[in-house]
Protein backbone atom coordinates (compact mmCIF):
# COMPACT_ATOMS: atom_id res chain seq x y z
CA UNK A 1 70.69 190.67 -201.17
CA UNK A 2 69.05 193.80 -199.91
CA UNK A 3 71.32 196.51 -199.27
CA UNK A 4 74.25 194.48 -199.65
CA UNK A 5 76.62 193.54 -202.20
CA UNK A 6 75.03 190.28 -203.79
CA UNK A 7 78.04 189.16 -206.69
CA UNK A 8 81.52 187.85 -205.75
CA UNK A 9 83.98 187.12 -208.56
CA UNK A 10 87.80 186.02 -209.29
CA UNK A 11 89.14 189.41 -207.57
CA UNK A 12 86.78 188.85 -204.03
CA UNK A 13 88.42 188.02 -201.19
CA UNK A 14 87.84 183.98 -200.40
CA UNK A 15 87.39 183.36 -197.02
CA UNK A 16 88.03 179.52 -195.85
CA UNK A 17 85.15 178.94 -192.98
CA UNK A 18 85.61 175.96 -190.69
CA UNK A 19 83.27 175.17 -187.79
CA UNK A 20 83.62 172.02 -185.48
CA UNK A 21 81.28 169.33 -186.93
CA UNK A 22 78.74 169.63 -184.56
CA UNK A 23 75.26 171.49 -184.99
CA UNK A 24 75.53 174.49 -182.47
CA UNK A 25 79.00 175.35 -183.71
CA UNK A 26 78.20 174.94 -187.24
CA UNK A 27 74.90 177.49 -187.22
CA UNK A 28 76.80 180.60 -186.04
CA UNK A 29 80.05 180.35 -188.36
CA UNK A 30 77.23 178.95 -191.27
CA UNK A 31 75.38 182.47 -190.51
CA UNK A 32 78.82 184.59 -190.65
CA UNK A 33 79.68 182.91 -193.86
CA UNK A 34 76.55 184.33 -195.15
CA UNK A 35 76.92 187.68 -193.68
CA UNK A 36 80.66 187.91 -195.84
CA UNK A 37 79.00 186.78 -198.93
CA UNK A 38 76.57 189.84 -198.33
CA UNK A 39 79.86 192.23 -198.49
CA UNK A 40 81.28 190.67 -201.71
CA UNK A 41 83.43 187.97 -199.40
CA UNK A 42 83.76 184.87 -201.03
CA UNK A 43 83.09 181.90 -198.57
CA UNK A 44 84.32 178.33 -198.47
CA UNK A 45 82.49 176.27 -196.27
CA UNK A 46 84.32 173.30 -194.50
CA UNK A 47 82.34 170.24 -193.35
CA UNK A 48 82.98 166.82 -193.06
CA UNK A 49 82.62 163.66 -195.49
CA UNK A 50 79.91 162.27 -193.85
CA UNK A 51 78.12 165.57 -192.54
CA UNK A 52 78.34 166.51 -196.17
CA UNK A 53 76.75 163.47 -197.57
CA UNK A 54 73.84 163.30 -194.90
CA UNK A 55 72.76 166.85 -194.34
CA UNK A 56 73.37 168.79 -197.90
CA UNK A 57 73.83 172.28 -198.02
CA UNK A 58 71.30 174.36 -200.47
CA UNK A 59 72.72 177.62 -200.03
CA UNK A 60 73.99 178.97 -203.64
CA UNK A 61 76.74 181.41 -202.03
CA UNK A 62 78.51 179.36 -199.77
CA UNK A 63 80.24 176.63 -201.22
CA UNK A 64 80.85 173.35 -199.47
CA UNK A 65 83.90 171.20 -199.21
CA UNK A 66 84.32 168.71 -197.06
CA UNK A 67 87.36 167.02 -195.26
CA UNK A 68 87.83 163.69 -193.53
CA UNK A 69 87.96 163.75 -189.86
CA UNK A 70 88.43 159.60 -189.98
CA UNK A 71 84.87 159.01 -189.71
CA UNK A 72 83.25 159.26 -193.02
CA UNK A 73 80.72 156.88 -192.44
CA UNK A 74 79.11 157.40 -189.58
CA UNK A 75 80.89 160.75 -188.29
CA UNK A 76 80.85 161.15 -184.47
CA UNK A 77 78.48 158.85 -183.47
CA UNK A 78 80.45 155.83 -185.13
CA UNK A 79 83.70 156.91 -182.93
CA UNK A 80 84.27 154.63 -179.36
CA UNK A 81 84.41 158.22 -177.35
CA UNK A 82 84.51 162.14 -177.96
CA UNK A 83 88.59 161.58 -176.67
CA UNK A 84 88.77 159.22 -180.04
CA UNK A 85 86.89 161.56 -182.28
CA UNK A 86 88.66 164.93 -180.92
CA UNK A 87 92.57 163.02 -181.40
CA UNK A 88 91.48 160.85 -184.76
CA UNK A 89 90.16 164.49 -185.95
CA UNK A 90 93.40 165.86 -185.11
CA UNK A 91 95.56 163.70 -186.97
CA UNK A 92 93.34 163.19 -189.56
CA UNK A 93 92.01 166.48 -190.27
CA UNK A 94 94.91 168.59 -190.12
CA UNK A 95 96.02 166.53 -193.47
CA UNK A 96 93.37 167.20 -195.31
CA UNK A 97 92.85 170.47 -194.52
CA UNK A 98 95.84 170.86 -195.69
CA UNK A 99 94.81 168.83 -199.16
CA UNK A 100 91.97 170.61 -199.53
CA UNK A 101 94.08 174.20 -199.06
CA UNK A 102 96.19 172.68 -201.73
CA UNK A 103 93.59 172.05 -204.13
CA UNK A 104 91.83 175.47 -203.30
CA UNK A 105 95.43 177.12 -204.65
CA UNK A 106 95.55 174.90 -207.82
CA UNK A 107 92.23 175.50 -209.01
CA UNK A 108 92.68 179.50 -208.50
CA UNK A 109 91.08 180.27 -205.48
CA UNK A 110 93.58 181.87 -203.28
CA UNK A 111 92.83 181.59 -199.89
CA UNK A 112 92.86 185.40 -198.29
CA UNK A 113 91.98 183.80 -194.86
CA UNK A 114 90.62 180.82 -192.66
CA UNK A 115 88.41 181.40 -190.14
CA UNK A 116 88.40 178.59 -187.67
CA UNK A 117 86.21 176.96 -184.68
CA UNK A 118 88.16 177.57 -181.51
CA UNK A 119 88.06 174.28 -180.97
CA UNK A 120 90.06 173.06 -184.00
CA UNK A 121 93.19 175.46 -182.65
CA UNK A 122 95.28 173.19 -184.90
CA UNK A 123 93.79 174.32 -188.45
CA UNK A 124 95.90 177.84 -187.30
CA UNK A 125 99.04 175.90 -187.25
CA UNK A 126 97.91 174.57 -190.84
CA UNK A 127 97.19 177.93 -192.30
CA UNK A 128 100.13 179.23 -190.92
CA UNK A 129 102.37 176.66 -193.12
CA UNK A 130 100.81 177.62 -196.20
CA UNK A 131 101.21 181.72 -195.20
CA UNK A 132 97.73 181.79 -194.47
CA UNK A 133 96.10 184.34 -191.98
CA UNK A 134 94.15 183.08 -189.39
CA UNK A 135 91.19 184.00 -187.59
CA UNK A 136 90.03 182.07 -184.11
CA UNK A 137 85.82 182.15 -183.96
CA UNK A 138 84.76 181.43 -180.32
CA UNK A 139 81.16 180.08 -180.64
CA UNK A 140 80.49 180.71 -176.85
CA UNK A 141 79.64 183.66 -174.65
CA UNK A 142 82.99 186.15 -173.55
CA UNK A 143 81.88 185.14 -170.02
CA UNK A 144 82.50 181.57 -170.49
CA UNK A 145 85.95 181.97 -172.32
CA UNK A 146 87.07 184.39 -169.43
CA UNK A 147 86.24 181.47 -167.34
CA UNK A 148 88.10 178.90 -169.44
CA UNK A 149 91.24 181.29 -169.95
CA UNK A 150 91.83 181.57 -166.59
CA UNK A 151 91.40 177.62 -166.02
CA UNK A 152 94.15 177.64 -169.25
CA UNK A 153 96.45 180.00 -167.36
CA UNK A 154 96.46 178.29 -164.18
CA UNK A 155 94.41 180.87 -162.09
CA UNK A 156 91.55 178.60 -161.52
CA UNK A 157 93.07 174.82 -160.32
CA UNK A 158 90.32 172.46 -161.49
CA UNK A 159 87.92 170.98 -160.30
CA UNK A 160 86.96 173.39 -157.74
CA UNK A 161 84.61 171.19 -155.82
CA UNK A 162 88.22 169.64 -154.60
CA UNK A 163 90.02 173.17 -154.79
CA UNK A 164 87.99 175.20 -152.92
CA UNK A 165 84.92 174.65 -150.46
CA UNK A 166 81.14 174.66 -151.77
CA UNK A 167 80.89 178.35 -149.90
CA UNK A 168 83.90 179.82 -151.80
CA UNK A 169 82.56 182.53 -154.35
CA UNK A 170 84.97 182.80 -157.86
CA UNK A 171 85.52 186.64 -158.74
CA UNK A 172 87.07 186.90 -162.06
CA UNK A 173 87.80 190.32 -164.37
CA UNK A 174 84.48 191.77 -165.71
CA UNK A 175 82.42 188.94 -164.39
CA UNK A 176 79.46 188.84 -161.33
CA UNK A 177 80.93 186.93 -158.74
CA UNK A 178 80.00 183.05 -159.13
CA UNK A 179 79.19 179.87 -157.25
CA UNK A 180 80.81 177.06 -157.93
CA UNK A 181 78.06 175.38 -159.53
CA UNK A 182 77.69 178.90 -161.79
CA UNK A 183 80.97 178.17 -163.47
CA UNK A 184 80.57 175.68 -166.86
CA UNK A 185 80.23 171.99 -165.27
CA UNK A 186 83.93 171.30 -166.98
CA UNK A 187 85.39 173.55 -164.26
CA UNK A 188 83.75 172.16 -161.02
CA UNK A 189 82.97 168.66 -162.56
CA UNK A 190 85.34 167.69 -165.39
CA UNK A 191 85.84 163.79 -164.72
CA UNK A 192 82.82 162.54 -166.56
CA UNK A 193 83.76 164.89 -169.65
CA UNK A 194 87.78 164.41 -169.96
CA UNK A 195 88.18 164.60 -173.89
CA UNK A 196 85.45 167.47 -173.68
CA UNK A 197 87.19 169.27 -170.68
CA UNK A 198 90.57 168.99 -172.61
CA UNK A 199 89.26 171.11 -175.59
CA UNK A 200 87.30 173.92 -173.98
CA UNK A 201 90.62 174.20 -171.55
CA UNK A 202 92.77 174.47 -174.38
CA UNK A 203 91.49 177.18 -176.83
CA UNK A 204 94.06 179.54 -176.32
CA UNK A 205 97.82 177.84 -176.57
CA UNK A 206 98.20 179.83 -180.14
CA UNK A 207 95.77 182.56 -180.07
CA UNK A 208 98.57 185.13 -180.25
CA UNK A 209 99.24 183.87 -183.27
CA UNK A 210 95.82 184.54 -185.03
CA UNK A 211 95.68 187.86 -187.22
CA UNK A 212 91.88 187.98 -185.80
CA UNK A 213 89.59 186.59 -182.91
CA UNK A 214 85.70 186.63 -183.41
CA UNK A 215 83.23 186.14 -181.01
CA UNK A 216 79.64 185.01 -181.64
CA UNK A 217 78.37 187.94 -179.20
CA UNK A 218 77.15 191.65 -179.59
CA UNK A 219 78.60 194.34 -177.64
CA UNK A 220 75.94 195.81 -175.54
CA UNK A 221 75.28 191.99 -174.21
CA UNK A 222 78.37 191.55 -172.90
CA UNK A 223 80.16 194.92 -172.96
CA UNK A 224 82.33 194.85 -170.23
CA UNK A 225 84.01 191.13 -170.55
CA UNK A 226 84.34 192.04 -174.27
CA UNK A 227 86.49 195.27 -173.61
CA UNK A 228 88.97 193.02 -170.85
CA UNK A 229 89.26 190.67 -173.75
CA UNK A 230 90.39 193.12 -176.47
CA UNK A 231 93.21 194.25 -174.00
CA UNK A 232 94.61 190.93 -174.74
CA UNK A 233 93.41 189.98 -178.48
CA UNK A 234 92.07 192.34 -181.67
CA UNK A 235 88.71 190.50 -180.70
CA UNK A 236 85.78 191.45 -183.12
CA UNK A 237 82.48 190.66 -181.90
CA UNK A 238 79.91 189.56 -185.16
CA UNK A 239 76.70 188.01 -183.35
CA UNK A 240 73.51 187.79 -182.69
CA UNK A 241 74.86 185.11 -186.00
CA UNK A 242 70.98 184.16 -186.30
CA UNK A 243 69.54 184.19 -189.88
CA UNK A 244 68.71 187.97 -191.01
CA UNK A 245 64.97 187.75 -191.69
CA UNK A 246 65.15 187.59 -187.44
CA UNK A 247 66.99 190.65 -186.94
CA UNK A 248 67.79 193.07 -189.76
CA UNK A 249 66.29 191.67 -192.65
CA UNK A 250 68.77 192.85 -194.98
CA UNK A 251 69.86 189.36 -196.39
CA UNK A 252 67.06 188.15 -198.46
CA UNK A 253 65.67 184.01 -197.90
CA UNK A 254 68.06 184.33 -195.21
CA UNK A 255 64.77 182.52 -192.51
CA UNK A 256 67.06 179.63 -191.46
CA UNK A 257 70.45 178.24 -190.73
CA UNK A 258 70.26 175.48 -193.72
CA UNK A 259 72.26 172.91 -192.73
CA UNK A 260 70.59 170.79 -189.87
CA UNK A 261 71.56 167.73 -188.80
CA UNK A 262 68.59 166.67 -187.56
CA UNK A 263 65.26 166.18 -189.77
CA UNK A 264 62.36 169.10 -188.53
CA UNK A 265 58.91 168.49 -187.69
CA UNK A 266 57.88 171.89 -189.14
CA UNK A 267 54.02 171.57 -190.96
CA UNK A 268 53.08 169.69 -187.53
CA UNK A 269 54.47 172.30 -185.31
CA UNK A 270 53.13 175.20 -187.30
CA UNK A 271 49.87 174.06 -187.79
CA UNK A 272 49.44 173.38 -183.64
CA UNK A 273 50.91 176.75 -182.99
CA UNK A 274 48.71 178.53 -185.38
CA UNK A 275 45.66 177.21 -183.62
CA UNK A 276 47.17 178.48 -179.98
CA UNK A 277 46.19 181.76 -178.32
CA UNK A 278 49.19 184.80 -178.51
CA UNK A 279 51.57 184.29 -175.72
CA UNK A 280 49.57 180.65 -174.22
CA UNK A 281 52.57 178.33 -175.43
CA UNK A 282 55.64 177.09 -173.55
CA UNK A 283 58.41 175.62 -175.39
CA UNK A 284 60.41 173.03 -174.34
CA UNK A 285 64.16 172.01 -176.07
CA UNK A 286 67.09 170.58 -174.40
CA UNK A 287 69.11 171.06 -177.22
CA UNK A 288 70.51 169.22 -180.31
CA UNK A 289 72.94 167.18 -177.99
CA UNK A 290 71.87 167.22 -174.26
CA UNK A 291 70.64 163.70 -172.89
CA UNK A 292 68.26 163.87 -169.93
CA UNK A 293 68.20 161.19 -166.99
CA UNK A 294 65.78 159.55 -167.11
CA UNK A 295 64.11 160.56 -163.14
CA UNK A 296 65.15 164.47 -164.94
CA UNK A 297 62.85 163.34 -167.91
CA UNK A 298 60.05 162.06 -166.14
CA UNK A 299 59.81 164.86 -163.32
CA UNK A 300 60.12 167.27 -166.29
CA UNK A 301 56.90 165.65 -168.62
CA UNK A 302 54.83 165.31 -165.46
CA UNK A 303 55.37 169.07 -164.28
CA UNK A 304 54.75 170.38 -167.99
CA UNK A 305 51.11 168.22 -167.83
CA UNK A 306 50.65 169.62 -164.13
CA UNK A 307 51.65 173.00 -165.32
CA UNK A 308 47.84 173.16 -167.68
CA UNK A 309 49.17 175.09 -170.59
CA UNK A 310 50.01 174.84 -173.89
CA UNK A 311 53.30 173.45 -174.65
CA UNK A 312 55.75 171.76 -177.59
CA UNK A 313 58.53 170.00 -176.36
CA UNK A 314 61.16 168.92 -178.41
CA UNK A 315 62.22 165.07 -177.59
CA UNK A 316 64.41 163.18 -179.61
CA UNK A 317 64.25 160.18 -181.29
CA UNK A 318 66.89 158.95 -179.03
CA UNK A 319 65.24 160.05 -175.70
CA UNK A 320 61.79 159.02 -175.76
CA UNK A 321 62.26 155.80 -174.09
CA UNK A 322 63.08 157.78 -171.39
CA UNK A 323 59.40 159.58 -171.15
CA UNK A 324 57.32 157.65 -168.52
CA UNK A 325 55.14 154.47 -169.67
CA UNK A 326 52.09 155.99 -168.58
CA UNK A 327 52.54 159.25 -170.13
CA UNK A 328 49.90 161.19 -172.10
CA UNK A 329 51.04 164.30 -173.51
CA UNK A 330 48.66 167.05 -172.88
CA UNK A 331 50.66 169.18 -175.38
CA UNK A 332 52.77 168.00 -178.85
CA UNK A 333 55.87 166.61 -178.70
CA UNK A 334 57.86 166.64 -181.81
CA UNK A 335 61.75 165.14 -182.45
CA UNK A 336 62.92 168.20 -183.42
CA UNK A 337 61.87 171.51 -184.74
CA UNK A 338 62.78 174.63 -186.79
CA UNK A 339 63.37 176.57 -183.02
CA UNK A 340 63.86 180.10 -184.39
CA UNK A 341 60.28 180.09 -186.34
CA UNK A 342 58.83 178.28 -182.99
CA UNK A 343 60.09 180.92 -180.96
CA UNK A 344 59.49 183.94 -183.20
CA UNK A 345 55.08 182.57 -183.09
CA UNK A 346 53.46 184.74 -181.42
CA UNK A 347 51.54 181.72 -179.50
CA UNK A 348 54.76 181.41 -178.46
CA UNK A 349 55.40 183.27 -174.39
CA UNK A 350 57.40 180.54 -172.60
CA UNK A 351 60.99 179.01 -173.68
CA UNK A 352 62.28 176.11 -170.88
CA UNK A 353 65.47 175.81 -172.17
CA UNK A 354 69.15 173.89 -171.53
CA UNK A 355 70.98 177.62 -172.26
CA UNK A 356 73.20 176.22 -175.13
CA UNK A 357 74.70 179.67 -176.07
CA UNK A 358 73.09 179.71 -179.31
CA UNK A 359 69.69 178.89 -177.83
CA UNK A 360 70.51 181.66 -175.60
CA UNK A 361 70.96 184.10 -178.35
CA UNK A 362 68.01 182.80 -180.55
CA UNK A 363 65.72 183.68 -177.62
CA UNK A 364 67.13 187.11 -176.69
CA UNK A 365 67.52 188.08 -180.46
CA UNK A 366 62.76 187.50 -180.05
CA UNK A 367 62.13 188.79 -177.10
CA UNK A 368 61.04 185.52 -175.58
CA UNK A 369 61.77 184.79 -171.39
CA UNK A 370 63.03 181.56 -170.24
CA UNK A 371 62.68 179.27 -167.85
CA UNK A 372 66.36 178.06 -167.52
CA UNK A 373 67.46 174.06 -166.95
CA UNK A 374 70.86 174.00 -167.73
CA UNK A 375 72.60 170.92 -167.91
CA UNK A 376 76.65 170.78 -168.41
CA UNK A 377 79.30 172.43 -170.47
CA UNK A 378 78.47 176.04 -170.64
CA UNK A 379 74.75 176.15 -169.95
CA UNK A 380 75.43 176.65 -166.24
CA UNK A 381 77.06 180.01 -166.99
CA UNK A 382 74.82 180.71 -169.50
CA UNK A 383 71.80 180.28 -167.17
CA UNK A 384 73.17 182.63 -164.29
CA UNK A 385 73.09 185.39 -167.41
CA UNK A 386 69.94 184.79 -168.81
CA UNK A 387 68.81 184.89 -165.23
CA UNK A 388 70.76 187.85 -162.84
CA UNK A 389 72.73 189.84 -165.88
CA UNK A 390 70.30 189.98 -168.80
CA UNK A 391 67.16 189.35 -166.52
CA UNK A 392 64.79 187.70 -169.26
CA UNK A 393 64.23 184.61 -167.19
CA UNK A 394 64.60 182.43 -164.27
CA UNK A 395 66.68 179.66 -163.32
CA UNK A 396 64.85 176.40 -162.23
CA UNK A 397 66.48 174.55 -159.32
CA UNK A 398 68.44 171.56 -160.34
CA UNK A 399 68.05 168.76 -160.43
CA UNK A 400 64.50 169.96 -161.44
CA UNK A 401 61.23 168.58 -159.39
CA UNK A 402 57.69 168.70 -160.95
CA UNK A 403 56.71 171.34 -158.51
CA UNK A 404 59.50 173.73 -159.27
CA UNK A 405 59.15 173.02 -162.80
CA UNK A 406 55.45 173.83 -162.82
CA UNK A 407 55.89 177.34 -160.22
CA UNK A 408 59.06 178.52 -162.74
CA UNK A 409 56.54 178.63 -165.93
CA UNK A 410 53.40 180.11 -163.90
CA UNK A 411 55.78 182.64 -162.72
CA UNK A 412 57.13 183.68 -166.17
CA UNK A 413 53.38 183.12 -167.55
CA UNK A 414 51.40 184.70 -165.18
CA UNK A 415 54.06 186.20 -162.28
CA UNK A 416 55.53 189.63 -161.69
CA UNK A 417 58.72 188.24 -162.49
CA UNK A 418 57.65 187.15 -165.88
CA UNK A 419 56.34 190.64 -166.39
CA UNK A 420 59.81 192.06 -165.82
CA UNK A 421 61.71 188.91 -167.88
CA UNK A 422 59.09 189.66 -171.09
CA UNK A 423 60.28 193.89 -171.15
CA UNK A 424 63.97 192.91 -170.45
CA UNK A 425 63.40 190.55 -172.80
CA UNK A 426 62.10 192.86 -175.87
CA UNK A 427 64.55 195.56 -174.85
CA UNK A 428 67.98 192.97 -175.62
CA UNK A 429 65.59 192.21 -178.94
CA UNK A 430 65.93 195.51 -180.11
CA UNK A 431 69.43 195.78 -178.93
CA UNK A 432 70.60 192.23 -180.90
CA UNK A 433 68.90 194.25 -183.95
CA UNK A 434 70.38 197.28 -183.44
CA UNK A 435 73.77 195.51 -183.41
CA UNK A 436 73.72 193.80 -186.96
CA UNK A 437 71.91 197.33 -188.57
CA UNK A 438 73.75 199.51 -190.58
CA UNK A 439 76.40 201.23 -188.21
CA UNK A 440 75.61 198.94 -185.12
CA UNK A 441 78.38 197.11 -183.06
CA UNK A 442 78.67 193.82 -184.60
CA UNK A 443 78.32 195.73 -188.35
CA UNK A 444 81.36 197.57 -187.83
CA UNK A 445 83.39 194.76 -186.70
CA UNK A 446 82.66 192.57 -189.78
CA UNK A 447 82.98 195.86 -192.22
CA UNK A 448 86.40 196.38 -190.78
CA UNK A 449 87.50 192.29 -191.22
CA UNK A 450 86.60 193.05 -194.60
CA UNK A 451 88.12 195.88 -195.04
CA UNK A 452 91.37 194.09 -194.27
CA UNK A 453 90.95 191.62 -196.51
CA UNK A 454 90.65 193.73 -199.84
CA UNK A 455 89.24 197.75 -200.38
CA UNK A 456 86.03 196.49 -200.87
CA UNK A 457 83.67 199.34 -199.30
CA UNK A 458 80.93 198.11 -196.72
């Protein structure tokens, strides 16, 4: 790899990387794994049974091992609820991780560290039996987990909707002051969500006991929130985590996550987008997990065909029943899509998206302004950045109508406003690749993790 170190051996530090099986937490830790292996960091990749039999991982450096989280034949989908999976996971998962660790130690491969999804807080406790340091990877934006650290500590009583009246503003450290419906939906609506509320609430109960805390984030993005947070942990911040050939370019091949979950419609895509004028395409994705409503679905195809321009819109296989009877694309729609070479086309001018964080940071890291729909979980939080703090988009009023729908993407098209979303919009580009560049922010952080895991120079 270009610029990098490109061997590991016997004496490299091995590095034990475990995301929650899901695909928005598995891209970013996936993408740090890679960065390590760049520095002469020897990565083990933990996945599940059935995640590892269904969606292979090609990627020579990293190797893959996979653990049972009860599930291995059908994973998450084939659980009753997401309170079954999380608690079967749990029980399940802590034993063998700790089989796996185990094995790792009989074959030779002494584990230097685990590096672990903040939402499996109890693969800490595991590496902590076996005298293993631990490092906690939040996959989210430092504004959300201020919000969700406060709910943890009590400052926030939950849900607010019943806690405080609709015209109460929240004012938290190093945070704009927020609406109720600005905070993640978990805080002012948790009871449709509990087993999902439970494990965003409760990232933190051992935190103080992880040697390191990662965040999935660069330093200029959220500069402020980041420096409250390292007053409380040694908090390294590693992101943009999107594939090098993006950003940097110093990790050679490195043009996609590699592990997706979901089966790409990428010659159809490309070949529509290279027939597209520059800038005349709006992109549509709600995500790897979201589910529309069906009234949300139909006012959102109708507005994109009222709106007259070119657009893709990811549906998935299990939401197009929900697309009208009588509708007629006027653009493609596609089940799913490789998003980062979508969004890095230069047809490509427009992305209406839910504001998952990782979508987030995939459109920041090209320079591409949103129109923002945000759903639940985090998005809500996400959208008020992308919107008033970063300024590379604007926020469509929710539930969405047709009308708003089709004035939100003429304005970013055509508008002023768009005008001032596209130059924010380059200038956090060149700031995400200033970051991961030799000497930036989010460099520095992962040379120093390294550097405390063996005197290999960076």
């Amino acid at each position: 790899m270009a610029e990098e170190h490109n061997k590991t051996n016997n004496s490299s530090p091995h590095v034990v990387i475990f995301p929650f099986p899901s695909q928005g937490h598995i891209n970013p830790l996936i993408q740090f794994a890679k960065r390590l292996s760049s520095k002469g960091v020897k990565p083990t990749l933990i996945t599940t049974i059935y995640i590892a039999k269904t969606s292979p991982y090609p990627n020579s450096s990293i190797v893959v091992e996979p653990i049972s989280d009860g599930f291995d034949d059908g994973g998450f989908k084939s659980a009753t609820s997401a309170e079954s999976y999380i608690d079967t996971f749990h029980q399940v998962g802590s034993k063998s991780l700790a089989n796996l660790i185990r094995k790792l130690v009989n074959e030779g491969n002494h584990v230097d560290a685990i590096i672990y999804d903040s939402f499996v807080t109890w693969a800490l406790d595991v590496a902590m039996e076996y005298g293993i340091d631990g490092g906690c990877f939040f996959t989210q934006a430092c504004a959300v987990n201020n919000i969700y650290y406060h709910v943890y500590k009590g400052v926030l009583e939950i849900p607010l909707q019943a806690a405080a009246p609709p015209t109460v503003t929240i004012l938290l450290p190093e945070l704009p002051q927020l609406q109720l419906w600005e905070t993640p939906s978990f805080v002012h609506n948790p009871g449709p969500y509990p087993g999902w509320a439970h494990i965003v609430f409760n990232q933190f109960p051992n935190i103080h006991n992880a040697r390191w805390v990662f965040s999935n984030t660069f330093f200029k993005l959220e500069e402020q929130v980041i420096k409250w947070m390292r007053l409380m942990w040694p908090l390294m911040v590693v992101g943009p985590t999107v594939p090098s050939m993006y950003l940097d370019k110093r990790l050679e091949d490195d043009d996609d996550y590699g592990m997706s979950l979901l089966k790409p419609n990428h010659i159809e895509c490309m070949g529509w987008l290279n027939n597209k004028p520059k800038g005349s395409v709006v992109y549509v994705s709600f995500g790897s997990y979201g589910e529309l409503g069906v009234a949300q679905m139909e006012e959102i195809a109708w507005g994109l065909n009222e709106s007259s321009v070119n657009y893709l819109w990811v549906v998935r296989e299990t939401e197009k029943e929900k697309l009208p009877k009588s509708f007629l694309a006027n653009g493609l729609i596609v089940e799913w899509c490789r998003q980062l070479e979508v969004l890095a086309h230069e047809a490509v001018g427009c992305f209406v998206t839910h504001c998952g964080f990782n979508s987030s940071l995939e459109t920041i890291s090209l320079g591409v302004p949103v129109v923002a729909i945000p759903q639940w979980t985090d998005q809500t939080t996400n959208a008020k950045c992308l919107e008033d703090i970063w300024g590379v988009g604007i926020r469509a009023k929710t539930p969405v109508t047709r009308t708003n729908l089709v004035w939100c993407i003429k304005e970013i098209m055509e508008g002023e406003r768009g005008a001032v979303a596209r130059k924010n919009a380059i200038k956090w580009k060149d700031l995400a690749i200033e970051a991961v560049s030799p000497g930036g922010s989010s460099d520095k952080d992962i040379n120093e993790f390294v550097s405390q895991l063996s005197p290999i120079k960076c």
